[in-house]
C-alpha atoms as a PDB file:
ATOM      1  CA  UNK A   1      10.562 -17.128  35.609  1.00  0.00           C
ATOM      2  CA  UNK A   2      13.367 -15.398  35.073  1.00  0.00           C
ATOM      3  CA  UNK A   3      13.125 -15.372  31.059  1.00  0.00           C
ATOM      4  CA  UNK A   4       9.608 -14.060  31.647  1.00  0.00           C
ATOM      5  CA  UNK A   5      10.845 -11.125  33.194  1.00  0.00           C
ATOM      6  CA  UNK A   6      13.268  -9.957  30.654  1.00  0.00           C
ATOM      7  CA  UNK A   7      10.813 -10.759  27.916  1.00  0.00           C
ATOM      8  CA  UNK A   8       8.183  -8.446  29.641  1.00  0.00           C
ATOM      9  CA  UNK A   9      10.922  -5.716  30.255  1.00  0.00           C
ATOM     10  CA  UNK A  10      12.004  -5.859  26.148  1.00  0.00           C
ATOM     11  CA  UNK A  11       7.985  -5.837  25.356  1.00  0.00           C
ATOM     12  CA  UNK A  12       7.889  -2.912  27.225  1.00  0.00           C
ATOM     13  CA  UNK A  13      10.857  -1.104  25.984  1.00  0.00           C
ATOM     14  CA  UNK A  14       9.320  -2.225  22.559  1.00  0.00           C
ATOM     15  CA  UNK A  15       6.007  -0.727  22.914  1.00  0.00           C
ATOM     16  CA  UNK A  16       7.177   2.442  24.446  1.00  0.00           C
ATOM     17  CA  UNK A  17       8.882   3.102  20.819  1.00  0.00           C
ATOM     18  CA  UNK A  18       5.768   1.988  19.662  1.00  0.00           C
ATOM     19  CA  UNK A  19       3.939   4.983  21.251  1.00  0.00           C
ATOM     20  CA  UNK A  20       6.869   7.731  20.890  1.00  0.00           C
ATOM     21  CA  UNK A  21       6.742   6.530  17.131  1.00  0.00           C
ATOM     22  CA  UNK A  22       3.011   6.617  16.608  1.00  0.00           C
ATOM     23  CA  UNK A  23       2.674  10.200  18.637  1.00  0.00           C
ATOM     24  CA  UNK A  24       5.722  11.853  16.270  1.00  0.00           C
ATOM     25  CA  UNK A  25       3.948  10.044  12.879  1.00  0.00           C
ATOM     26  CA  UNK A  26       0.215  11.032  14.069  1.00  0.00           C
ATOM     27  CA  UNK A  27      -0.345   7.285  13.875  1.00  0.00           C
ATOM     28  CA  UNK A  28      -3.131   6.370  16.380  1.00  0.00           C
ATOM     29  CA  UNK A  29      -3.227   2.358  16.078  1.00  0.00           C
ATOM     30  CA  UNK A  30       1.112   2.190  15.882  1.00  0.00           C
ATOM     31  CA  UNK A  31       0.305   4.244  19.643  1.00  0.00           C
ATOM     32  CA  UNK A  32      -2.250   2.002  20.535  1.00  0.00           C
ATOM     33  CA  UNK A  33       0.016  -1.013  20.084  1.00  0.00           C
ATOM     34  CA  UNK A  34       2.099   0.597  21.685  1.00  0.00           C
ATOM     35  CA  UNK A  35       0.059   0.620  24.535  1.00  0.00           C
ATOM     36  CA  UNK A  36      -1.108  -2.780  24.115  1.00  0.00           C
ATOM     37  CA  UNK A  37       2.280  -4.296  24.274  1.00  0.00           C
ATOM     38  CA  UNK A  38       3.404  -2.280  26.873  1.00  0.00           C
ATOM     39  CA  UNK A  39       0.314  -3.500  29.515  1.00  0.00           C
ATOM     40  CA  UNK A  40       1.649  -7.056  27.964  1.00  0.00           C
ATOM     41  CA  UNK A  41       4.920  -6.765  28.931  1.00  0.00           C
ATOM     42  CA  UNK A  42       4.235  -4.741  32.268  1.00  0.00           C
ATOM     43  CA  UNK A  43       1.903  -8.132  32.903  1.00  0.00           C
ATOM     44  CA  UNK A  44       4.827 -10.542  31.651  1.00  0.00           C
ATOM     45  CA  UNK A  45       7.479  -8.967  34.237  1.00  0.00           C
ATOM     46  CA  UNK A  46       5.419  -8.515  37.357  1.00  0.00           C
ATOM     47  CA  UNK A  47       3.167 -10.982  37.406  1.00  0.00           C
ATOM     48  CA  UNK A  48       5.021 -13.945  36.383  1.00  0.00           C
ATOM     49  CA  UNK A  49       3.024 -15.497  33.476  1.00  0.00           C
ATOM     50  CA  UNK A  50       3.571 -16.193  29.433  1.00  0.00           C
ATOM     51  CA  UNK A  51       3.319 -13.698  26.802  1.00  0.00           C
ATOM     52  CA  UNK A  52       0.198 -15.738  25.679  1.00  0.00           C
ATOM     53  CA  UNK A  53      -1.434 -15.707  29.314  1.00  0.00           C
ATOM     54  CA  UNK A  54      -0.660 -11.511  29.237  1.00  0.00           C
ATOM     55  CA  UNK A  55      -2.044 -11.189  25.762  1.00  0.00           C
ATOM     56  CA  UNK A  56      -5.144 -12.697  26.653  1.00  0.00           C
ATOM     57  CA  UNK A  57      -5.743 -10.728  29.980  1.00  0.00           C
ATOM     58  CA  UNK A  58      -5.219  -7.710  27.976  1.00  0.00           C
ATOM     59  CA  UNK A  59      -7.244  -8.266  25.273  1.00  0.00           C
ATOM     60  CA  UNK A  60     -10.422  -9.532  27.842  1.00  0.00           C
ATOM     61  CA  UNK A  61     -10.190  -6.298  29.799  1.00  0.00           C
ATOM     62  CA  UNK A  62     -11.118  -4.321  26.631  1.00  0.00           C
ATOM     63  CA  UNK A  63     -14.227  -6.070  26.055  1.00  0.00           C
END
């Protein structure tokens, strides 16, 4: 529990580079992965579950 909770904070930390990286570049898919791993890791530390589990919640919202 507690290891999924500092994962999901260091994904999040991770992916907001990601964005402030792809906005100074111009490069739209670094920002969207940036976004993507930052819903991850927001998913990872609040609601408990694997990085797998958070990956595949996120990616079955955008369809």
């Amino acid at each position: 529990m507690l290891n999924n909770r500092l994962r999901g904070t260091w994904d999040q930390m991770k992916g907001v580079s990601r964005e402030f990286w792809g906005e100074i570049t111009g490069d739209e898919r670094q920002f969207s992965a940036g976004l993507r791993q930052r819903k991850i890791g927001k998913l990872e530390a609040e609601g408990d579950m694997s990085q797998a589990e958070a990956e595949k919640k996120v990616d079955q919202k955008k369809h």
